[in-house]
C-alpha atoms as a PDB file:
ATOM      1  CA  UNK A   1       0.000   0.000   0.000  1.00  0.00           C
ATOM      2  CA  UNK A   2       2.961   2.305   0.294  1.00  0.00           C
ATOM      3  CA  UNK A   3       4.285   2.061  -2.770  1.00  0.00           C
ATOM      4  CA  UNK A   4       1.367   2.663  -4.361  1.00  0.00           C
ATOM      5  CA  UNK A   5       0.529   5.775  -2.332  1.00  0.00           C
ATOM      6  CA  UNK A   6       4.485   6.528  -3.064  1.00  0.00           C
ATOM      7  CA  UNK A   7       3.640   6.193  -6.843  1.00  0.00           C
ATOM      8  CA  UNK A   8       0.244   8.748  -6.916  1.00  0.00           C
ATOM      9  CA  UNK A   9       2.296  11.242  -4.898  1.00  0.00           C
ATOM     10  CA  UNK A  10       4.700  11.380  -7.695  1.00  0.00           C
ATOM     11  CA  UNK A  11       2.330  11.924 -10.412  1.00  0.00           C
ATOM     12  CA  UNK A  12       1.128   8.079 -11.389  1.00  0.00           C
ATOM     13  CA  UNK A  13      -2.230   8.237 -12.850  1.00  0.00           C
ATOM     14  CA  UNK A  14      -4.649   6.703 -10.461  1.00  0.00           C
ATOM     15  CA  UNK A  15      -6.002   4.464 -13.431  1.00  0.00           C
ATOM     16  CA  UNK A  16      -2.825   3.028 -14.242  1.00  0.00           C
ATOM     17  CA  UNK A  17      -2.491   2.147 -10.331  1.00  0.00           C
ATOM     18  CA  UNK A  18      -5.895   1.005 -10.112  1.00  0.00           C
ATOM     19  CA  UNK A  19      -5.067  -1.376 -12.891  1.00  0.00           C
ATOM     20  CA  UNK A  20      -8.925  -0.114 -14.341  1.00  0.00           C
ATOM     21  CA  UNK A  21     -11.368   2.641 -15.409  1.00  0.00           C
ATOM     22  CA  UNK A  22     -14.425   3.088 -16.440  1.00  0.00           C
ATOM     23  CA  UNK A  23     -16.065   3.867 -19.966  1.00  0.00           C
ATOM     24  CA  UNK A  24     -19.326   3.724 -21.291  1.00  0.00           C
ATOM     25  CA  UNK A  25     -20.352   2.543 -17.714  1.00  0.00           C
ATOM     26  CA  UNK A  26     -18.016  -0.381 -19.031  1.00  0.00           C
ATOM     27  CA  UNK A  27     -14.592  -1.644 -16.755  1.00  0.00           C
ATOM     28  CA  UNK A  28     -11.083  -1.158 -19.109  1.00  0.00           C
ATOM     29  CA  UNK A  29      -8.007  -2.593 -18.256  1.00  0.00           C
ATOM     30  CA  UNK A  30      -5.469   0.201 -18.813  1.00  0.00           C
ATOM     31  CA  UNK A  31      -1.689   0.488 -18.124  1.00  0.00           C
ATOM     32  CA  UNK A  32       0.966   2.652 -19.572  1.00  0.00           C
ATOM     33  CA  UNK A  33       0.968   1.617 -22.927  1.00  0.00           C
ATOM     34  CA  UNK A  34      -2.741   2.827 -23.564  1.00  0.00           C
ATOM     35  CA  UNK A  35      -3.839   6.111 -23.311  1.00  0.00           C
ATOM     36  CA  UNK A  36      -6.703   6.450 -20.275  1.00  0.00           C
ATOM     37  CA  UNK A  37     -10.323   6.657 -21.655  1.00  0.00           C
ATOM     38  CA  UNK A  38     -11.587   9.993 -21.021  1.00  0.00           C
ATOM     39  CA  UNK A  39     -15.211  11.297 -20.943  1.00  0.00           C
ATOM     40  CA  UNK A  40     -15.057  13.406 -23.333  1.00  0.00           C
ATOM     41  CA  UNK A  41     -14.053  10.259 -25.640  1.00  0.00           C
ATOM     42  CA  UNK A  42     -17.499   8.733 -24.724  1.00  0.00           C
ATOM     43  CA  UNK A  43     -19.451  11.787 -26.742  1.00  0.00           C
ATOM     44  CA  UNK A  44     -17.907  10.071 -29.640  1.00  0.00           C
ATOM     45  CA  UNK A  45     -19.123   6.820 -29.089  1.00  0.00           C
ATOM     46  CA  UNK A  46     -22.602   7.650 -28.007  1.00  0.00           C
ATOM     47  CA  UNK A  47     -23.647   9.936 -31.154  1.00  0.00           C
ATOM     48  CA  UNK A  48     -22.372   6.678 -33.156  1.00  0.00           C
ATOM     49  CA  UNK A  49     -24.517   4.414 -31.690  1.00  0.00           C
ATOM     50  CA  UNK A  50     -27.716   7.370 -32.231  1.00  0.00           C
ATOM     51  CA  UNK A  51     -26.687   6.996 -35.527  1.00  0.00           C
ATOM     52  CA  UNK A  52     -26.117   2.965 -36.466  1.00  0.00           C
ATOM     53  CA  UNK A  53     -28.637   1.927 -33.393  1.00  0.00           C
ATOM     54  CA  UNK A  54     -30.908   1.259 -36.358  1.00  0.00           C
ATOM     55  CA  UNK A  55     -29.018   0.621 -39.222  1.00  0.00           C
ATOM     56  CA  UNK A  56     -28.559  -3.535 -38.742  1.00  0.00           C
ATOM     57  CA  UNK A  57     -25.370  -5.279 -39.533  1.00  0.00           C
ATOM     58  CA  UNK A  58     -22.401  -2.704 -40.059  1.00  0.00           C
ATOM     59  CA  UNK A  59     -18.678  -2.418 -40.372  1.00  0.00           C
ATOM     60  CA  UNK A  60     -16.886  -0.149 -38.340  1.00  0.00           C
ATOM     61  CA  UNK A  61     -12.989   0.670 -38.643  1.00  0.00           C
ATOM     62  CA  UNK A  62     -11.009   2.093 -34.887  1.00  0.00           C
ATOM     63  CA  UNK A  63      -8.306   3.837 -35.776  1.00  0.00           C
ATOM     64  CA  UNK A  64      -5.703   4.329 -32.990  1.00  0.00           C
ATOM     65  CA  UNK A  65      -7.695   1.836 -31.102  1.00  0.00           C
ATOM     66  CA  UNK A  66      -5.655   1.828 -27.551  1.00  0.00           C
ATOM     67  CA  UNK A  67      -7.009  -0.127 -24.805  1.00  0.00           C
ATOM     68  CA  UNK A  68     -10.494  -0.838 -27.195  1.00  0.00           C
ATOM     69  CA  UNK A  69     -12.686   1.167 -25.385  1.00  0.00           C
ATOM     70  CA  UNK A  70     -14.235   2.787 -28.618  1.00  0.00           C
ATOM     71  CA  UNK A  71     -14.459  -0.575 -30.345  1.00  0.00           C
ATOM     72  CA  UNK A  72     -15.524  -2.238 -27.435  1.00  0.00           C
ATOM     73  CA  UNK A  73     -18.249  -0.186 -26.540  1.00  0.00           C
ATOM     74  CA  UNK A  74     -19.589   0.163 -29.580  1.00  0.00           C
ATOM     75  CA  UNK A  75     -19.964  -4.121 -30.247  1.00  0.00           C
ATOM     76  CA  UNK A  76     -21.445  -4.185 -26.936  1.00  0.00           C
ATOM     77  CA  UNK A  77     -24.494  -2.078 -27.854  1.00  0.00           C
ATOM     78  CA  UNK A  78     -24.164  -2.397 -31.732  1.00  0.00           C
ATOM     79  CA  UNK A  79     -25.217  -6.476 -31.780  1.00  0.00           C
ATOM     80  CA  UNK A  80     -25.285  -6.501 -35.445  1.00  0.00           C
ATOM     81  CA  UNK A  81     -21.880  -4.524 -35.859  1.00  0.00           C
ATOM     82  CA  UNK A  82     -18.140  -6.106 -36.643  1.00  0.00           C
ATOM     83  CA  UNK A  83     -15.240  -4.440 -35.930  1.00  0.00           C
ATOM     84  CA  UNK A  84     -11.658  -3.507 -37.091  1.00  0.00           C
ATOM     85  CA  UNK A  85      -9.377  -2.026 -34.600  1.00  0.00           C
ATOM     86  CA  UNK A  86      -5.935  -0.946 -35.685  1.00  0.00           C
ATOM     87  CA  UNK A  87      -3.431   0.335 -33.715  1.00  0.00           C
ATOM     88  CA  UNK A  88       0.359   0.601 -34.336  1.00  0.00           C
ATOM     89  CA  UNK A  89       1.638  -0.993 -30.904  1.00  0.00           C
ATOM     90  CA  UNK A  90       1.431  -4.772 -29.736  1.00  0.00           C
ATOM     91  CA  UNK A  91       1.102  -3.423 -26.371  1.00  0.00           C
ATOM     92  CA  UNK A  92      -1.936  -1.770 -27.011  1.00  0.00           C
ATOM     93  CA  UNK A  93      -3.333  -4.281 -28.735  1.00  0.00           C
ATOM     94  CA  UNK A  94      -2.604  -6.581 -26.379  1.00  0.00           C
ATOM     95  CA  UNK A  95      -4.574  -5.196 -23.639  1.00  0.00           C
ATOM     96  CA  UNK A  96      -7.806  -4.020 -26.098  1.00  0.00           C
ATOM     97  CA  UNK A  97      -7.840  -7.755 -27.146  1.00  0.00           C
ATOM     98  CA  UNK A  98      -7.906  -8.352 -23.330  1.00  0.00           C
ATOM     99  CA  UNK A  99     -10.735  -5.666 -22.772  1.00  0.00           C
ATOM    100  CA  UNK A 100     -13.007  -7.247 -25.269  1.00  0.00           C
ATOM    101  CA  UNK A 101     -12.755 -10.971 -24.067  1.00  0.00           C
ATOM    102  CA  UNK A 102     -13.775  -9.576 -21.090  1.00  0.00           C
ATOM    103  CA  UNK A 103     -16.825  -7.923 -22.300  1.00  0.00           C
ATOM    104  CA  UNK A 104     -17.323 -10.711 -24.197  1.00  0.00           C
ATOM    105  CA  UNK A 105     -16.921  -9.271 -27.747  1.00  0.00           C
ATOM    106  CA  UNK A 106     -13.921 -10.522 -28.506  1.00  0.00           C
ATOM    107  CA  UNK A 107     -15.495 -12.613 -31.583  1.00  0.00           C
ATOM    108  CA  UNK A 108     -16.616  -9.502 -33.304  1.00  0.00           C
ATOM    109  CA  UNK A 109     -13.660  -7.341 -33.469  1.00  0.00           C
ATOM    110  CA  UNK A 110     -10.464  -8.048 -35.547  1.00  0.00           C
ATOM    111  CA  UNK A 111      -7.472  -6.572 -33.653  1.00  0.00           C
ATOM    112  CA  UNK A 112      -4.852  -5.306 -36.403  1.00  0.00           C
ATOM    113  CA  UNK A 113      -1.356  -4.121 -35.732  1.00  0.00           C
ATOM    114  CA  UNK A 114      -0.891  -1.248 -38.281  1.00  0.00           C
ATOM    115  CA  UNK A 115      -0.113   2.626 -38.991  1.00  0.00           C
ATOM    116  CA  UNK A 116      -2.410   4.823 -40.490  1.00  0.00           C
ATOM    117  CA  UNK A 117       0.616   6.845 -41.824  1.00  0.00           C
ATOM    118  CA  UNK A 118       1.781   3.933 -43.418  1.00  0.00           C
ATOM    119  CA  UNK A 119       1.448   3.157 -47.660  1.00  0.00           C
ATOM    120  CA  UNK A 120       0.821  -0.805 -46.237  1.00  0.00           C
ATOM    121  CA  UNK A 121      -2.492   0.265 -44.407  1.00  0.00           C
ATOM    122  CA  UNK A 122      -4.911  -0.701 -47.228  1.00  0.00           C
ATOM    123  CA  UNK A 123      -3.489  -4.373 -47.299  1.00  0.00           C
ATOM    124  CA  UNK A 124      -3.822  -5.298 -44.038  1.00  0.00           C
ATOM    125  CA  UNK A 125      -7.681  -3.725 -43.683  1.00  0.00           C
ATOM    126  CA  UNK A 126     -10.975  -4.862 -45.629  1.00  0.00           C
ATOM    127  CA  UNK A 127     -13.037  -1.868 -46.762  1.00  0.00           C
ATOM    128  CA  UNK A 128     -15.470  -1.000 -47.012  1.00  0.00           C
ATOM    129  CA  UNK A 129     -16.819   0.052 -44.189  1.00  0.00           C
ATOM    130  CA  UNK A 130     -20.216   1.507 -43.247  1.00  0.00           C
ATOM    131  CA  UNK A 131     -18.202   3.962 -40.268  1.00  0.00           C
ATOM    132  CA  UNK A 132     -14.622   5.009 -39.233  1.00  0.00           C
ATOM    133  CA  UNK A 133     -13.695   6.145 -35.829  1.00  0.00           C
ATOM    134  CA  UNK A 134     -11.056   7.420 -34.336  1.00  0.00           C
ATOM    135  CA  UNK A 135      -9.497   9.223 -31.058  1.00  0.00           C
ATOM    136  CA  UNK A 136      -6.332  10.519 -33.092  1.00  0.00           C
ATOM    137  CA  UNK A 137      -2.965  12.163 -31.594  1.00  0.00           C
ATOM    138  CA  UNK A 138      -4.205  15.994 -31.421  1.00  0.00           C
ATOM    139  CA  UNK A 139      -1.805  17.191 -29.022  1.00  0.00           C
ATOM    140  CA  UNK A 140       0.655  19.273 -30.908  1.00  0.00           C
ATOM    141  CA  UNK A 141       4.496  19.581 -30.561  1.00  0.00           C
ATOM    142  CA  UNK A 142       4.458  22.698 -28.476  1.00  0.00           C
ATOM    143  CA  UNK A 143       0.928  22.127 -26.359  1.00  0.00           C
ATOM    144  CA  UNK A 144       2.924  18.837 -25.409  1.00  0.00           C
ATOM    145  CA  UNK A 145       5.133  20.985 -22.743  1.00  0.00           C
ATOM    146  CA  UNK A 146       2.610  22.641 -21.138  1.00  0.00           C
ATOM    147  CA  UNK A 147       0.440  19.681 -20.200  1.00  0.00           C
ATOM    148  CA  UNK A 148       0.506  18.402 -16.680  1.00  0.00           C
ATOM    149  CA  UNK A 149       3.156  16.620 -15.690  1.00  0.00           C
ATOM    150  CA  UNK A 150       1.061  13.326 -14.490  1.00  0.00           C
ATOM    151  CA  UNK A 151       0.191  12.926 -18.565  1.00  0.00           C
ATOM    152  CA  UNK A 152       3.708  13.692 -19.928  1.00  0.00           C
ATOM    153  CA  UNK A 153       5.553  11.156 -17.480  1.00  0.00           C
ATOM    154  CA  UNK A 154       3.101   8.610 -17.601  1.00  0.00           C
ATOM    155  CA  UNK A 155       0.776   8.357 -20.891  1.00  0.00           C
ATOM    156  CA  UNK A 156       2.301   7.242 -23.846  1.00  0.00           C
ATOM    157  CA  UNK A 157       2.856   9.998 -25.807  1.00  0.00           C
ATOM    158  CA  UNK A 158       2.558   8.505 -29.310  1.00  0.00           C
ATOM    159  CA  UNK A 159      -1.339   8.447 -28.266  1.00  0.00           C
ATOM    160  CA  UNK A 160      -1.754  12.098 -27.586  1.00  0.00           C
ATOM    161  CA  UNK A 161       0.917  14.194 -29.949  1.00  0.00           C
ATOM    162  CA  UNK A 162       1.610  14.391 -33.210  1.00  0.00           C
ATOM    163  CA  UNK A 163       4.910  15.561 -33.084  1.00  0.00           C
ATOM    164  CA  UNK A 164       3.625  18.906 -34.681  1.00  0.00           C
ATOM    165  CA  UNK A 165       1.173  21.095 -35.248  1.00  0.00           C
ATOM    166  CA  UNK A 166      -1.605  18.858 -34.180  1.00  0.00           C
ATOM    167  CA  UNK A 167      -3.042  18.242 -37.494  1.00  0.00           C
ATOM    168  CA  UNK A 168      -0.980  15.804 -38.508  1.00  0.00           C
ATOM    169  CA  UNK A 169      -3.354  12.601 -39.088  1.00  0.00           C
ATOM    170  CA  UNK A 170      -6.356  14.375 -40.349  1.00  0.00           C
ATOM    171  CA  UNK A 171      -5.670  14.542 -43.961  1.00  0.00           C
ATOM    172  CA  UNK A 172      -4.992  11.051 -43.762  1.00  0.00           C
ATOM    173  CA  UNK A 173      -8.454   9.955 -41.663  1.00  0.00           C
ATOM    174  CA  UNK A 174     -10.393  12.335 -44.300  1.00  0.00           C
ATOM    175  CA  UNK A 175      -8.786  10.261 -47.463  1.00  0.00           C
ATOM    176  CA  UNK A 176      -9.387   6.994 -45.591  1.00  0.00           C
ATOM    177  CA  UNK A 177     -12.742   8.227 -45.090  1.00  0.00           C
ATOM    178  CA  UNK A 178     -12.816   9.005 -48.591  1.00  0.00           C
ATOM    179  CA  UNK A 179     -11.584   5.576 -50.063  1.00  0.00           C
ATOM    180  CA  UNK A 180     -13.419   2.951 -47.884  1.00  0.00           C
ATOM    181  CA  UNK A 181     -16.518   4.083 -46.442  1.00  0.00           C
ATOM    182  CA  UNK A 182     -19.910   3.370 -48.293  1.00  0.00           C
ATOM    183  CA  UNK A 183     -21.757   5.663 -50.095  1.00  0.00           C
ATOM    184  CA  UNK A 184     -23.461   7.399 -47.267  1.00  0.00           C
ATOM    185  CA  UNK A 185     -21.033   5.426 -44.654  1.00  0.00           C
ATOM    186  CA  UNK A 186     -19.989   8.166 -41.679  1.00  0.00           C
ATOM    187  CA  UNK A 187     -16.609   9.209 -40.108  1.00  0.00           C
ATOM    188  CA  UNK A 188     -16.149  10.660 -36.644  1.00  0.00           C
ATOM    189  CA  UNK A 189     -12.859  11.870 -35.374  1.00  0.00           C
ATOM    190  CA  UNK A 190     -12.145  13.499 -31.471  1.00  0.00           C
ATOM    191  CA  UNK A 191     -10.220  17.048 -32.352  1.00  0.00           C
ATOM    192  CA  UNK A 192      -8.467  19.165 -29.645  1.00  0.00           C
ATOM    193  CA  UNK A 193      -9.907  22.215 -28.268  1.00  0.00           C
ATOM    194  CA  UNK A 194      -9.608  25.157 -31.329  1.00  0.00           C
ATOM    195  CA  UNK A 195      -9.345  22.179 -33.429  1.00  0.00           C
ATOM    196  CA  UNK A 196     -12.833  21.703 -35.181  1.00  0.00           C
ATOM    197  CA  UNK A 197     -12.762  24.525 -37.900  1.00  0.00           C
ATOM    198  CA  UNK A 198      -9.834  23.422 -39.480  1.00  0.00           C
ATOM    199  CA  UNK A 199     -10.558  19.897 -39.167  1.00  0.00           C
ATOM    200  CA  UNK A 200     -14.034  20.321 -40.832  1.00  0.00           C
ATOM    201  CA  UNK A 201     -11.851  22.408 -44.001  1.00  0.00           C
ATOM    202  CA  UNK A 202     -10.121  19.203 -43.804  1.00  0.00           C
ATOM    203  CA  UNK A 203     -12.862  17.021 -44.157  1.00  0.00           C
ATOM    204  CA  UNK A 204     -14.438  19.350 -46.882  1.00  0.00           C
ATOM    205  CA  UNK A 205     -11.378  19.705 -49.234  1.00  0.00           C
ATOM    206  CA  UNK A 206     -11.329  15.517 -49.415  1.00  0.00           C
ATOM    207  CA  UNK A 207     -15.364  15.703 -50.631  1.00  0.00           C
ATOM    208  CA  UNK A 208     -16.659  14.764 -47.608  1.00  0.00           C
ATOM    209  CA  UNK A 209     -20.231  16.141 -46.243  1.00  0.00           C
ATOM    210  CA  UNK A 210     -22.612  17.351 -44.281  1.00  0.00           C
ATOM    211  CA  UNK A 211     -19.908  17.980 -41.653  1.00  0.00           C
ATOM    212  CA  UNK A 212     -20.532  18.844 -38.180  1.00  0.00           C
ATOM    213  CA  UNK A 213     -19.713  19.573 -34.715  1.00  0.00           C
ATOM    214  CA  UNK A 214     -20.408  17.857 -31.037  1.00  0.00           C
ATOM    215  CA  UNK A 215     -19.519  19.625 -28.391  1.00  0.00           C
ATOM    216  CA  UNK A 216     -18.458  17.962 -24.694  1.00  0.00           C
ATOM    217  CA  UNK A 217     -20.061  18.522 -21.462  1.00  0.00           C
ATOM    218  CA  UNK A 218     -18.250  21.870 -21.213  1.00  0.00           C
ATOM    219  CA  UNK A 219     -19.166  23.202 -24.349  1.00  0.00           C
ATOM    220  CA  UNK A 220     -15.982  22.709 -25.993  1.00  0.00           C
ATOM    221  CA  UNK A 221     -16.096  21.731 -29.674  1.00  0.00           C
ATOM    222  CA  UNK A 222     -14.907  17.596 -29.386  1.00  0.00           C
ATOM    223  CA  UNK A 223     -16.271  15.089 -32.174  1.00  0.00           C
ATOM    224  CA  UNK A 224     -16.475  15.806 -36.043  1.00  0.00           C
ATOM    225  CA  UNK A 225     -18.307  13.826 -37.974  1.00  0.00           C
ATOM    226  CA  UNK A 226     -18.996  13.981 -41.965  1.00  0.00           C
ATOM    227  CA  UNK A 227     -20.911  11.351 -44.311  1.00  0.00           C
ATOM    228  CA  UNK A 228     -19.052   9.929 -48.384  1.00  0.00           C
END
């Protein structure tokens, strides 16, 4: 018990300690190779499943998966839906496989070890899909050193920053979005705060449309979402 109290007082999230957090009103395994599942992610997830709760069987692609909790949630209350979730670390995908045995969806999501960035992506995925997802890296190079210390030390930073201006992997979700969704199929991306202008220009240069905006619980611009 000292140790961990000697942990928290240096900064350790109290997730990672706890071993556990909670999603959707769902428990997540998380540890320090998985970013920690925020609320704000969860405004994502429940405008998706307004949208598909009728639709029947669907294909979804996660993007930058993590510990699963958007894929996860989303096969729990989408019966009809099969997933994809990519990520570009075993370690992640090593403990989202583990989060959806234990939610017992395991047999409906396909856990992929792959970059986005990368010109390989399109052979290891299976388009198309009816909607794309995704809780990108937002954080830019220079917001990185003024976060709080407890996220710098201890969540991985490949999750969170782009290494530059922020922007980095939205071009790339709005071609994606382009090239494998169905006519009519729906993207939704979580953008930083000041973010959602630019990312709906994005979105609109790559043909994309009827773009919009959900805000979070404080009224801050969070989820974009367009239709092919």
């Amino acid at each position: 018990m000292r140790g961990l109290l000697l942990r928290r007082i240096a900064g350790e999230p109290l997730q990672y300690l706890l071993g556990e957090t909670e999603f959707m009103s769902l428990a997540f395994r998380v540890n320090p190779s998985v970013l920690i599942p925020r609320p704000e992610t969860e405004i994502l997830v429940e405008d998706v499943l307004k949208t598909l709760s009728t639709a029947g069987p669907v294909r979804i692609l996660d993007i930058g998966t993590g510990s699963g909790c958007i894929a996860s949630s989303l096969a729990r209350n989408l019966l009809g839906a099969e997933l994809d979730a990519v990520d570009s670390e075993p370690d992640a995908l090593e403990t989202a496989a583990e989060n959806a045995a234990r939610l017992g969806v395991g047999d409906r999501i396909r856990f992929i070890r792959a970059d986005a960035m990368d010109g390989g992506f399109h052979a290891v995925v299976a388009p198309p899909y009816n909607a794309l997802v995704s809780n990108p890296p937002y954080v830019s190079e220079d917001e990185w050193a003024r976060l709080p210390v407890e996220i710098r030390k201890h969540e991985p930073r490949r999750a969170l920053c782009d290494e530059g201006d922020g922007f980095a992997f939205y071009p790339v979700l709005a071609r994606l979005a382009a090239e494998m969704l169905v006519p009519g199929g729906t993207v939704w991306a979580e953008v930083g705060a000041g973010q959602s202008e630019a990312v709906l220009e994005i979105f609109g240069r790559t043909g994309l449309r009827d773009a919009s905006v959900l805000p979070d619980l404080n009224g801050i611009p969070r989820v974009v979402r367009a239709k092919k």
